[in-house]
PDB file of N, CA and C in Angstrom:
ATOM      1  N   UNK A   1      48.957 171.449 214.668  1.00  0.00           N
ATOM      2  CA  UNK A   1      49.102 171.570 216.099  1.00  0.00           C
ATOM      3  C   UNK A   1      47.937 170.905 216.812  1.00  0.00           C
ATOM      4  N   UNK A   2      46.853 171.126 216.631  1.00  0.00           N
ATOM      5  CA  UNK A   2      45.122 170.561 216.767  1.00  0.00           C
ATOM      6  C   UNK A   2      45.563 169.242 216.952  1.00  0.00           C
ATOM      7  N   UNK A   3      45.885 168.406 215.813  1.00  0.00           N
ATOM      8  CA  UNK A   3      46.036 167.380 215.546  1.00  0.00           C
ATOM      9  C   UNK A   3      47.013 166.311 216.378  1.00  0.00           C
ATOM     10  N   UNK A   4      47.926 166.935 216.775  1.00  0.00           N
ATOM     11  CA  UNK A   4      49.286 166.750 217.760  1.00  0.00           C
ATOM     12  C   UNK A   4      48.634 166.550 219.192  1.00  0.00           C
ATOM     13  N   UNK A   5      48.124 167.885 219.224  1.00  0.00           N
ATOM     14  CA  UNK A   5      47.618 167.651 220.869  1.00  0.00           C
ATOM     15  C   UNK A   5      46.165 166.479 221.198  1.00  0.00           C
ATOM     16  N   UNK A   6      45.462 166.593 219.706  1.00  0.00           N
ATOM     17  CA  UNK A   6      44.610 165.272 220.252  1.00  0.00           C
ATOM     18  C   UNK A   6      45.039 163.872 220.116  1.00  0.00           C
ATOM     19  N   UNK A   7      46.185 163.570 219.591  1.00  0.00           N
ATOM     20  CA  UNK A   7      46.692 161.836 219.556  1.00  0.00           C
ATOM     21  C   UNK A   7      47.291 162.156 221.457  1.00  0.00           C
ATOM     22  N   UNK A   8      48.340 163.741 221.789  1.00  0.00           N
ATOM     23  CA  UNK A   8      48.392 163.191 222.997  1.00  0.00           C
ATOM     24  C   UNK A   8      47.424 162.789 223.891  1.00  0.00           C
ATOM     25  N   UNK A   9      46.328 164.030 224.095  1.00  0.00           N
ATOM     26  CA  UNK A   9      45.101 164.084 224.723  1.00  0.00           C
ATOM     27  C   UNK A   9      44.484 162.268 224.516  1.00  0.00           C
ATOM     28  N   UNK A  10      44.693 161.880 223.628  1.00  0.00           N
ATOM     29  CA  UNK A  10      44.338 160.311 223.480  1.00  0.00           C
ATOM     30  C   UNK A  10      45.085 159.411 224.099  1.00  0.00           C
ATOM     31  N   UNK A  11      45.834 159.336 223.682  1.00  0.00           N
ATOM     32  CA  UNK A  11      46.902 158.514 224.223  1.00  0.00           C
ATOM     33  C   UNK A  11      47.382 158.624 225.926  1.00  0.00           C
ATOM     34  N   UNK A  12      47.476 160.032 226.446  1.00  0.00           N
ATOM     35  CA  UNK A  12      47.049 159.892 227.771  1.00  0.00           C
ATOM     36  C   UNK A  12      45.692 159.441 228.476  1.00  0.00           C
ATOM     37  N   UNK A  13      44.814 159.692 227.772  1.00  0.00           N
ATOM     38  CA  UNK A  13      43.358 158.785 227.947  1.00  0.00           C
ATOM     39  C   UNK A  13      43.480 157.243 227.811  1.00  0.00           C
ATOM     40  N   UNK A  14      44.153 156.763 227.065  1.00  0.00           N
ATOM     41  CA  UNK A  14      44.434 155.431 227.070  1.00  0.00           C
ATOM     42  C   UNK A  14      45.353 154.656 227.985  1.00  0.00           C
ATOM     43  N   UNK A  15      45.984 155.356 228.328  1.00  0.00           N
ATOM     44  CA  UNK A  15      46.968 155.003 229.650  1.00  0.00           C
ATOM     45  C   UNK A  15      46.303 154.811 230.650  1.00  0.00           C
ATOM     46  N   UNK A  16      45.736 156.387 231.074  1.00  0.00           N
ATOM     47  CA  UNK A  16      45.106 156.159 232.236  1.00  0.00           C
ATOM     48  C   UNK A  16      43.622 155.113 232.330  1.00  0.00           C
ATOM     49  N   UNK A  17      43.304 154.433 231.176  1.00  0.00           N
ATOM     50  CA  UNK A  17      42.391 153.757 231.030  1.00  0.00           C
ATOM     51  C   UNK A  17      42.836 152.230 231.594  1.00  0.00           C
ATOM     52  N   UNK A  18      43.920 151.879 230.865  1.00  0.00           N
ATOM     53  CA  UNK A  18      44.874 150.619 230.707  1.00  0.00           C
ATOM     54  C   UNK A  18      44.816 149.830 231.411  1.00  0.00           C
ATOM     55  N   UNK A  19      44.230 149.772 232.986  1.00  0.00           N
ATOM     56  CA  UNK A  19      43.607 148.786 234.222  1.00  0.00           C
ATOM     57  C   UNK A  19      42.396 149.088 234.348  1.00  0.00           C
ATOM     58  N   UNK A  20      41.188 150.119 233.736  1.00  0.00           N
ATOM     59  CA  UNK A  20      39.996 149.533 233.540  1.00  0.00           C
ATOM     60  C   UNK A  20      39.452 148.471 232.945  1.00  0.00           C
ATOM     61  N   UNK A  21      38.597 147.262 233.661  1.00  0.00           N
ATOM     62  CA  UNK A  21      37.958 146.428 233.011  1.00  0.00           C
ATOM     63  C   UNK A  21      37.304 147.054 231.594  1.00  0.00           C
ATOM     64  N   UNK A  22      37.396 146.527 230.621  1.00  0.00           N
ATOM     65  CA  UNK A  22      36.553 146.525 229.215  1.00  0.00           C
ATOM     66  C   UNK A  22      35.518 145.515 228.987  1.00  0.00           C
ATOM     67  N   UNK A  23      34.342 145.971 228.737  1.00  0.00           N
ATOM     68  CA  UNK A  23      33.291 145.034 228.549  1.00  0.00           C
ATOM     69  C   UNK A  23      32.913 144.877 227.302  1.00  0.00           C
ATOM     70  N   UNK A  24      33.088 143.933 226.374  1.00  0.00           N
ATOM     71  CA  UNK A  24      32.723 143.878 225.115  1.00  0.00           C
ATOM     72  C   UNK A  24      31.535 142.920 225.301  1.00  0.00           C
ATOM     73  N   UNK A  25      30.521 143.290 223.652  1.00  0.00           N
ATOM     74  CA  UNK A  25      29.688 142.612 223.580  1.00  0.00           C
ATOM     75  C   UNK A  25      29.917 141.377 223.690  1.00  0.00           C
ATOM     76  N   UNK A  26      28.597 141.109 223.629  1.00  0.00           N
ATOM     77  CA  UNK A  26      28.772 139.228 224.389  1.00  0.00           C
ATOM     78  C   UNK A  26      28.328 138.974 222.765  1.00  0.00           C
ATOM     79  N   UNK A  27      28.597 137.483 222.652  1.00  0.00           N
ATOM     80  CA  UNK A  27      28.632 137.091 221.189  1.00  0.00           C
ATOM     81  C   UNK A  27      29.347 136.051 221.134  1.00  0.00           C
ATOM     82  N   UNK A  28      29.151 134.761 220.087  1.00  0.00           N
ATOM     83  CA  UNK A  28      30.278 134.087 219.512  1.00  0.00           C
ATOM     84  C   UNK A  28      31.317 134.339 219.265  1.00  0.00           C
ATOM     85  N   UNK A  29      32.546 133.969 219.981  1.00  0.00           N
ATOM     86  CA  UNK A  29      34.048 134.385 219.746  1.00  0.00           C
ATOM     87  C   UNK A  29      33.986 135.279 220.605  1.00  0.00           C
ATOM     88  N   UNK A  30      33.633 135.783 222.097  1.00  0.00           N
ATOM     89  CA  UNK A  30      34.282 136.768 222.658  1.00  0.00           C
ATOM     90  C   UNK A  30      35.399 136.457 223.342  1.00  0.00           C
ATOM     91  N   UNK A  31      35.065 134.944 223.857  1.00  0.00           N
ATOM     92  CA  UNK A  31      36.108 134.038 224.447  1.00  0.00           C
ATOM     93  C   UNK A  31      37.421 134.482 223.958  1.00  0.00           C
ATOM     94  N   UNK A  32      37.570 133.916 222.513  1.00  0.00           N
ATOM     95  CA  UNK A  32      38.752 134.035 221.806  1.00  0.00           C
ATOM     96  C   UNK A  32      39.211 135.383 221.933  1.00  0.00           C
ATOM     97  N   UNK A  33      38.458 136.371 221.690  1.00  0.00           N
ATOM     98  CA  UNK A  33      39.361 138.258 221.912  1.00  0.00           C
ATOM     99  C   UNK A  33      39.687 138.288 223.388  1.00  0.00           C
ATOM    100  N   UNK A  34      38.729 137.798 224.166  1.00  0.00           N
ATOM    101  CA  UNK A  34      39.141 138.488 225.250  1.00  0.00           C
ATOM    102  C   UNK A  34      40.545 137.641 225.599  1.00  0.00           C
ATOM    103  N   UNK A  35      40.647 136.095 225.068  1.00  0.00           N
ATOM    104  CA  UNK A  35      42.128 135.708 225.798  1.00  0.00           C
ATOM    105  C   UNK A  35      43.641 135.807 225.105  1.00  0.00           C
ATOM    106  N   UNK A  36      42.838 136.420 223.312  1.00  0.00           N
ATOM    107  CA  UNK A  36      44.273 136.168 222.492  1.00  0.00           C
ATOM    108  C   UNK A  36      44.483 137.874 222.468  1.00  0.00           C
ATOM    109  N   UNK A  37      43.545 138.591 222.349  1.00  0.00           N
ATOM    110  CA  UNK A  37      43.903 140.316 222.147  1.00  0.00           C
ATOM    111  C   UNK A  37      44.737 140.436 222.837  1.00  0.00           C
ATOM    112  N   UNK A  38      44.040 140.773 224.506  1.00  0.00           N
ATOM    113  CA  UNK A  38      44.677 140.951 225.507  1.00  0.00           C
ATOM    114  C   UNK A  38      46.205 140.940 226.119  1.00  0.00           C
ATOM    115  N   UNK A  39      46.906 139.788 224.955  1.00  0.00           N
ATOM    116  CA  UNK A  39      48.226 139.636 225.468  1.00  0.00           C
ATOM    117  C   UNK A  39      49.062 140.782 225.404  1.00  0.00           C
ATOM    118  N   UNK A  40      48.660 141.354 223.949  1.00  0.00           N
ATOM    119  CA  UNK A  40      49.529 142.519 223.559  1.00  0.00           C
ATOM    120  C   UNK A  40      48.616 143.729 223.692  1.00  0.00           C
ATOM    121  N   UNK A  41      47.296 143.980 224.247  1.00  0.00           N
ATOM    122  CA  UNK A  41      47.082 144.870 224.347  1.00  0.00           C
ATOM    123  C   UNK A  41      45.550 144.941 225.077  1.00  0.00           C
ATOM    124  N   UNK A  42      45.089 146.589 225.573  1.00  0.00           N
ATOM    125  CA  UNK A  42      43.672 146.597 226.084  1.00  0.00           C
ATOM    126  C   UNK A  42      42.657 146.392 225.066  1.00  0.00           C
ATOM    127  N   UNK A  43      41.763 146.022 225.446  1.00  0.00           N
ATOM    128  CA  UNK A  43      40.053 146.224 224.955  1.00  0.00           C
ATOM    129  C   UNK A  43      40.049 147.042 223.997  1.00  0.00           C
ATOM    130  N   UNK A  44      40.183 148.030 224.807  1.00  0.00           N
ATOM    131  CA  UNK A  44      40.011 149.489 224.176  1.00  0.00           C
ATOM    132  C   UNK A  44      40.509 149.525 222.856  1.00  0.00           C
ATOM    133  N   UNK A  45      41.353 149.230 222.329  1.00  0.00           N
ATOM    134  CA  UNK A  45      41.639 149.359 220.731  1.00  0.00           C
ATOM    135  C   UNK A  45      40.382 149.082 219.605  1.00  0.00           C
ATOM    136  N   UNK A  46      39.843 147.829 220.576  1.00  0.00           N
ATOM    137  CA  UNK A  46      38.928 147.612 219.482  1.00  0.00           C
ATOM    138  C   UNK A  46      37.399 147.922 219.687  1.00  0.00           C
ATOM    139  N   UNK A  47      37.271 148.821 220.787  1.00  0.00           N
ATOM    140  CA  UNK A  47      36.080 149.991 220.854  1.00  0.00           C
ATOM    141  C   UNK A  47      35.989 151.310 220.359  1.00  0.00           C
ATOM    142  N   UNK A  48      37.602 151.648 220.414  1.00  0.00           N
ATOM    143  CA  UNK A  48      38.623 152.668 219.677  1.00  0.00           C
ATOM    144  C   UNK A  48      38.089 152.592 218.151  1.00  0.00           C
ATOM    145  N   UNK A  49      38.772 151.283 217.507  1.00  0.00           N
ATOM    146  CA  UNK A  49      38.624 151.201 216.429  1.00  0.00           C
ATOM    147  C   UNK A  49      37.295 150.714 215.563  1.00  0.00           C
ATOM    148  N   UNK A  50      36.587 150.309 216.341  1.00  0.00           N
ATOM    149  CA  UNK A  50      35.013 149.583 215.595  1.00  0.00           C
ATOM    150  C   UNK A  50      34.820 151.243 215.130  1.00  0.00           C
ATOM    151  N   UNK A  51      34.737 152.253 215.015  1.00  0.00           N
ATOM    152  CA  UNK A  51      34.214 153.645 214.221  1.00  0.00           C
ATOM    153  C   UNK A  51      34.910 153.832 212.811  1.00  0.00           C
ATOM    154  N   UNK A  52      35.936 153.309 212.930  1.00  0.00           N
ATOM    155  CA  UNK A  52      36.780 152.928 211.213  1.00  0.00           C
ATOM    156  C   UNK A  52      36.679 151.918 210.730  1.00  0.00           C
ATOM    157  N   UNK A  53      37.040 150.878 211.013  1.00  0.00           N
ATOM    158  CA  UNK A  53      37.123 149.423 210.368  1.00  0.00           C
ATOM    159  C   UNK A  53      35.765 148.692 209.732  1.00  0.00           C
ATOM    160  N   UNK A  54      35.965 148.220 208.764  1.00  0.00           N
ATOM    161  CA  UNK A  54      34.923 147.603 208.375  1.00  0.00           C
ATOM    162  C   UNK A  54      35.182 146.179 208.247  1.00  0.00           C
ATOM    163  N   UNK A  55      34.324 144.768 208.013  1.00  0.00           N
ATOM    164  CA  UNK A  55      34.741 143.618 208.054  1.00  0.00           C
ATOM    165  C   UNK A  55      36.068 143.107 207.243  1.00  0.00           C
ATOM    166  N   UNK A  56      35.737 143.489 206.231  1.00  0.00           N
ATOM    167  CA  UNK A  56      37.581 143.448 205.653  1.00  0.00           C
ATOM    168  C   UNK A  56      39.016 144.139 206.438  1.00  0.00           C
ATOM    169  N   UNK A  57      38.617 145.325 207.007  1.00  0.00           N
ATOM    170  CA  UNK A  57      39.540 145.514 207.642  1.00  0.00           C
ATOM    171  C   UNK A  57      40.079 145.215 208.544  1.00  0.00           C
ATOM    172  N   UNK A  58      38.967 144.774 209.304  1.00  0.00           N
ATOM    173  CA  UNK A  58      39.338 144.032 210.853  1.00  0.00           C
ATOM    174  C   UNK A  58      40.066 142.323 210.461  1.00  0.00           C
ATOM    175  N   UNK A  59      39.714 141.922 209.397  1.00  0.00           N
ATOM    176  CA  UNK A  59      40.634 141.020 208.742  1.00  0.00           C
ATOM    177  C   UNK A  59      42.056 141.694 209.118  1.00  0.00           C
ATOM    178  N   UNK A  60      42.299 142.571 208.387  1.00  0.00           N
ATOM    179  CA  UNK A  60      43.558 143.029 207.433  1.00  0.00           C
ATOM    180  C   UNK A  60      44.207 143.202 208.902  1.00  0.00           C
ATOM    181  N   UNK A  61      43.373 143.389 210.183  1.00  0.00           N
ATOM    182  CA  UNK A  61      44.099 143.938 211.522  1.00  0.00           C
ATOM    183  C   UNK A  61      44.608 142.570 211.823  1.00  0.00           C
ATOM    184  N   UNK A  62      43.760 141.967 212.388  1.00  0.00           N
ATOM    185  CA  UNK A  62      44.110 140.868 212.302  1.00  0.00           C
ATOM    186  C   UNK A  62      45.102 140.071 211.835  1.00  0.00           C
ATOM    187  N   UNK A  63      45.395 139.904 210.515  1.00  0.00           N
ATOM    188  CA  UNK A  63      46.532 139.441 210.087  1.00  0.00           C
ATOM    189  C   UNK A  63      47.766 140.087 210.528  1.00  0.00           C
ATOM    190  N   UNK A  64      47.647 141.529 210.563  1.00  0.00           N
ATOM    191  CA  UNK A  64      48.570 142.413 211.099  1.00  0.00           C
ATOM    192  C   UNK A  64      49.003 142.147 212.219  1.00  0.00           C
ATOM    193  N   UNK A  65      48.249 141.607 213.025  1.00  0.00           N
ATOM    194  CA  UNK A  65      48.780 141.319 214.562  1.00  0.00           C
ATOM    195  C   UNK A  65      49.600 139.990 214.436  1.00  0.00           C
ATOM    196  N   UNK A  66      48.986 139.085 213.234  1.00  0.00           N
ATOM    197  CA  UNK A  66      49.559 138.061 213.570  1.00  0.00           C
ATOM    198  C   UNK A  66      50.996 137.941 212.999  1.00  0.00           C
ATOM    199  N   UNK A  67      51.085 138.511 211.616  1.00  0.00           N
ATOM    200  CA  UNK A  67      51.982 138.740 210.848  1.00  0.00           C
ATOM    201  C   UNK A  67      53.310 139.488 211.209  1.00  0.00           C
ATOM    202  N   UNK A  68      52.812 140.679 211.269  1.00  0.00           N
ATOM    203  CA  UNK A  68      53.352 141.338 211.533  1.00  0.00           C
ATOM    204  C   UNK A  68      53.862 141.801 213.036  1.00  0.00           C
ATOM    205  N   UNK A  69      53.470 141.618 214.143  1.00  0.00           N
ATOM    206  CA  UNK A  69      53.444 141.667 215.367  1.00  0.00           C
ATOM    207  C   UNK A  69      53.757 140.494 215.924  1.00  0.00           C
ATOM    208  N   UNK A  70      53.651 139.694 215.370  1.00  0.00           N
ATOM    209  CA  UNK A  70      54.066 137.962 216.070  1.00  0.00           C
ATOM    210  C   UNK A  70      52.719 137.196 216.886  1.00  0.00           C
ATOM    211  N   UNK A  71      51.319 137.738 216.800  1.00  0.00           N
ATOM    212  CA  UNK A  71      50.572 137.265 217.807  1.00  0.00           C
ATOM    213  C   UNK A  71      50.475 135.824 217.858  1.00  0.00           C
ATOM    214  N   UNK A  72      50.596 135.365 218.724  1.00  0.00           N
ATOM    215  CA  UNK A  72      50.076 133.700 218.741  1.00  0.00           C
ATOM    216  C   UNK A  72      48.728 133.278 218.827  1.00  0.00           C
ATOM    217  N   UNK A  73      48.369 133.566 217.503  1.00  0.00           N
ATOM    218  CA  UNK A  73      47.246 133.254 216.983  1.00  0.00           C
ATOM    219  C   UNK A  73      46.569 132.739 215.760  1.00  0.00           C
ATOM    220  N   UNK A  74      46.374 131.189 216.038  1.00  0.00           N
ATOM    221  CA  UNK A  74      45.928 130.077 214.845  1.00  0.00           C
ATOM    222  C   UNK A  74      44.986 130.155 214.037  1.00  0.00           C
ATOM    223  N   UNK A  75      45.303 129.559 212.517  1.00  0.00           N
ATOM    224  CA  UNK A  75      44.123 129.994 212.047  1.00  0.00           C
ATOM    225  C   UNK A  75      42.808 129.986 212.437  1.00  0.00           C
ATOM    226  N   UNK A  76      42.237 128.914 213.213  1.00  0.00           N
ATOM    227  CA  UNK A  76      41.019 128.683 213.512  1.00  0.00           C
ATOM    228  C   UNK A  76      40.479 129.889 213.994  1.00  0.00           C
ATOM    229  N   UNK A  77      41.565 130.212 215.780  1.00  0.00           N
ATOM    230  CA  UNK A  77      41.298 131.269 216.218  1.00  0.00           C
ATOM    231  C   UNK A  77      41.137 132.553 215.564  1.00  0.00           C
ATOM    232  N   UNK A  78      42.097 132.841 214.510  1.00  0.00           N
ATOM    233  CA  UNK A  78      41.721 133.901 213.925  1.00  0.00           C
ATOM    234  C   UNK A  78      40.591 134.556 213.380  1.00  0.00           C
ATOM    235  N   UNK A  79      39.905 133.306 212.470  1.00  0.00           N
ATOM    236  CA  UNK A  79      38.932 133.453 211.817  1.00  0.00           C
ATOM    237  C   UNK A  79      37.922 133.649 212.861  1.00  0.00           C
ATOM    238  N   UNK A  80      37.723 133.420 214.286  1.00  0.00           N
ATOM    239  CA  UNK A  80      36.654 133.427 214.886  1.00  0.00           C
ATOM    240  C   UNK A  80      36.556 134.533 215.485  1.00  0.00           C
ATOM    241  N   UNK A  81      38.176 135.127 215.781  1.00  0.00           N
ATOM    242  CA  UNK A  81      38.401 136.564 215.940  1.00  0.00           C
ATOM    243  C   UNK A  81      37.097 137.841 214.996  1.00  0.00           C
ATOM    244  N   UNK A  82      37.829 137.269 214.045  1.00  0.00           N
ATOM    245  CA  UNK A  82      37.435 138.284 212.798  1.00  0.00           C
ATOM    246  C   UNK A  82      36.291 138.065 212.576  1.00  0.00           C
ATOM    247  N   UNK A  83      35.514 137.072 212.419  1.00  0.00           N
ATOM    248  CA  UNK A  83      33.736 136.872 212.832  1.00  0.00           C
ATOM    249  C   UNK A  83      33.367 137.784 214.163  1.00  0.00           C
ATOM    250  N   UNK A  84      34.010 137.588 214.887  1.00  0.00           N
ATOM    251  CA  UNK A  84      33.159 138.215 215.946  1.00  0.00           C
ATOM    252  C   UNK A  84      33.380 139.776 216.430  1.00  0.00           C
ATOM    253  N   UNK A  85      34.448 140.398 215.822  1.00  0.00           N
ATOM    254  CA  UNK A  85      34.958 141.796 215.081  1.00  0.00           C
ATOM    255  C   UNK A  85      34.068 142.161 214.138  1.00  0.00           C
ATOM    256  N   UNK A  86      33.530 142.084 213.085  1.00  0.00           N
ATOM    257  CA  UNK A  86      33.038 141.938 211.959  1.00  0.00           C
ATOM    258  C   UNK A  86      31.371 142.221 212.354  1.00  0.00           C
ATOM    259  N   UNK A  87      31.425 141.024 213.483  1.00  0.00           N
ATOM    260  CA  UNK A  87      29.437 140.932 213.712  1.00  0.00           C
ATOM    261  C   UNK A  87      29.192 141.994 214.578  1.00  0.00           C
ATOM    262  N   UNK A  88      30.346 142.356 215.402  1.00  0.00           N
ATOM    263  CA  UNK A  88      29.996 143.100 216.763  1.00  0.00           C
ATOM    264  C   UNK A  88      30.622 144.721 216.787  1.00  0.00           C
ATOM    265  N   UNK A  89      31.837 144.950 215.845  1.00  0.00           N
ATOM    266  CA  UNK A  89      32.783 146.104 216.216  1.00  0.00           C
ATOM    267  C   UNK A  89      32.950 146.866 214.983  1.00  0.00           C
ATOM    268  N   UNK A  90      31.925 146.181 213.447  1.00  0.00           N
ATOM    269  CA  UNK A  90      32.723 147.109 212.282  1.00  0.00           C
ATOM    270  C   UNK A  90      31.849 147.770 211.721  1.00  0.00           C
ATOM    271  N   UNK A  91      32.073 148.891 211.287  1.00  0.00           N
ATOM    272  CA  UNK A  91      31.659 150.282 210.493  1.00  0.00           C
ATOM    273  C   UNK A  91      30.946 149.295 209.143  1.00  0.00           C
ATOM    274  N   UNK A  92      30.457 150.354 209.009  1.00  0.00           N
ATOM    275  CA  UNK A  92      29.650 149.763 207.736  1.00  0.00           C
ATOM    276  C   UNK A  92      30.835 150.224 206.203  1.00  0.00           C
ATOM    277  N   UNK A  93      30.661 148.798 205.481  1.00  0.00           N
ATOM    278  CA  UNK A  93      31.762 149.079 204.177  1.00  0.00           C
ATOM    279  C   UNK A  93      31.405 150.427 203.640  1.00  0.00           C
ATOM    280  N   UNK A  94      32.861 150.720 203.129  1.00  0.00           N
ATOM    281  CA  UNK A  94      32.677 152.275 202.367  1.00  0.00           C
ATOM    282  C   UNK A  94      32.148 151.998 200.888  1.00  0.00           C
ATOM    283  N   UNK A  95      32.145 153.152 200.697  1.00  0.00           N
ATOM    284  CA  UNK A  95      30.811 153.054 199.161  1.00  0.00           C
ATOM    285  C   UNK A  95      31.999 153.549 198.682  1.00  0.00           C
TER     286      UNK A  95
END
Protein backbone atom coordinates (compact mmCIF):
# COMPACT_ATOMS: atom_id res chain seq x y z
CA UNK A 1 0.00 0.00 0.00
CA UNK A 2 3.19 2.42 1.13
CA UNK A 3 4.51 1.65 -2.05
CA UNK A 4 1.31 2.44 -4.29
CA UNK A 5 0.74 5.68 -2.73
CA UNK A 6 4.40 6.87 -3.25
CA UNK A 7 4.71 6.14 -7.25
CA UNK A 8 1.22 8.22 -7.02
CA UNK A 9 2.52 10.89 -4.62
CA UNK A 10 5.40 10.91 -7.46
CA UNK A 11 3.93 10.92 -10.32
CA UNK A 12 1.56 13.72 -9.29
CA UNK A 13 4.80 15.61 -8.38
CA UNK A 14 5.92 15.11 -11.80
CA UNK A 15 3.00 16.47 -13.50
CA UNK A 16 2.71 19.27 -11.62
CA UNK A 17 6.43 19.82 -12.29
CA UNK A 18 6.12 19.20 -16.25
CA UNK A 19 6.32 23.23 -17.26
CA UNK A 20 9.04 23.93 -14.78
CA UNK A 21 12.25 24.95 -16.42
CA UNK A 22 15.02 22.13 -15.54
CA UNK A 23 18.49 23.18 -15.16
CA UNK A 24 21.03 20.61 -15.79
CA UNK A 25 24.62 20.75 -15.32
CA UNK A 26 26.50 22.57 -17.79
CA UNK A 27 29.05 20.24 -19.49
CA UNK A 28 29.94 18.73 -22.88
CA UNK A 29 26.83 17.35 -24.53
CA UNK A 30 24.22 19.33 -22.66
CA UNK A 31 23.26 20.76 -25.98
CA UNK A 32 22.46 17.35 -27.26
CA UNK A 33 20.02 16.28 -23.93
CA UNK A 34 18.55 19.29 -23.69
CA UNK A 35 17.30 19.16 -27.61
CA UNK A 36 16.97 15.26 -28.23
CA UNK A 37 15.51 14.21 -24.46
CA UNK A 38 13.09 16.74 -24.37
CA UNK A 39 11.00 15.55 -27.30
CA UNK A 40 9.57 12.71 -25.43
CA UNK A 41 9.99 13.89 -22.18
CA UNK A 42 11.00 16.45 -19.01
CA UNK A 43 14.44 16.99 -17.47
CA UNK A 44 13.34 15.61 -14.62
CA UNK A 45 13.74 11.92 -15.48
CA UNK A 46 17.17 12.29 -15.59
CA UNK A 47 17.62 14.15 -12.13
CA UNK A 48 15.00 11.50 -11.08
CA UNK A 49 17.16 8.93 -12.27
CA UNK A 50 21.03 10.00 -11.82
CA UNK A 51 20.41 8.23 -7.89
CA UNK A 52 20.16 4.67 -9.74
CA UNK A 53 21.90 4.53 -12.92
CA UNK A 54 25.32 4.04 -13.33
CA UNK A 55 27.43 4.69 -16.67
CA UNK A 56 26.45 1.44 -18.20
CA UNK A 57 23.10 1.97 -17.45
CA UNK A 58 22.46 5.22 -18.70
CA UNK A 59 23.82 3.47 -21.90
CA UNK A 60 21.27 0.69 -21.62
CA UNK A 61 18.57 3.91 -21.20
CA UNK A 62 19.61 5.26 -23.87
CA UNK A 63 19.43 2.62 -26.28
CA UNK A 64 16.06 2.05 -24.77
CA UNK A 65 14.81 5.28 -25.89
CA UNK A 66 16.16 4.78 -29.07
CA UNK A 67 15.26 1.23 -29.65
CA UNK A 68 12.71 0.73 -28.12
CA UNK A 69 10.73 4.03 -27.97
CA UNK A 70 11.63 5.20 -31.49
CA UNK A 71 13.82 8.31 -30.36
CA UNK A 72 15.40 10.10 -33.21
CA UNK A 73 18.56 9.79 -32.12
CA UNK A 74 22.00 9.10 -34.15
CA UNK A 75 24.70 7.37 -33.25
CA UNK A 76 26.99 10.21 -32.84
CA UNK A 77 24.35 11.94 -30.81
CA UNK A 78 23.88 9.17 -28.70
CA UNK A 79 27.17 8.52 -27.63
CA UNK A 80 27.51 12.18 -26.57
CA UNK A 81 24.26 11.73 -24.77
CA UNK A 82 25.65 8.96 -22.73
CA UNK A 83 29.10 10.80 -22.08
CA UNK A 84 27.49 13.51 -20.70
CA UNK A 85 24.88 11.24 -18.50
CA UNK A 86 27.71 9.21 -17.34
CA UNK A 87 30.11 12.45 -16.42
CA UNK A 88 27.29 14.46 -14.90
CA UNK A 89 24.04 12.20 -13.71
CA UNK A 90 25.43 8.51 -12.73
CA UNK A 91 25.61 6.67 -9.41
CA UNK A 92 28.64 5.15 -8.79
CA UNK A 93 28.98 1.28 -10.37
CA UNK A 94 27.64 -1.39 -8.03
CA UNK A 95 30.18 -3.65 -6.35
Amino acid sequence: MFRCLTVALLLAAQAALADEPVALKPGAGLDAVQTSCVICHTLNYIRMNSVFLTPDEWKTEVTKMRTGFGAPIDDDTADIIIKYLSANYAAPPKS
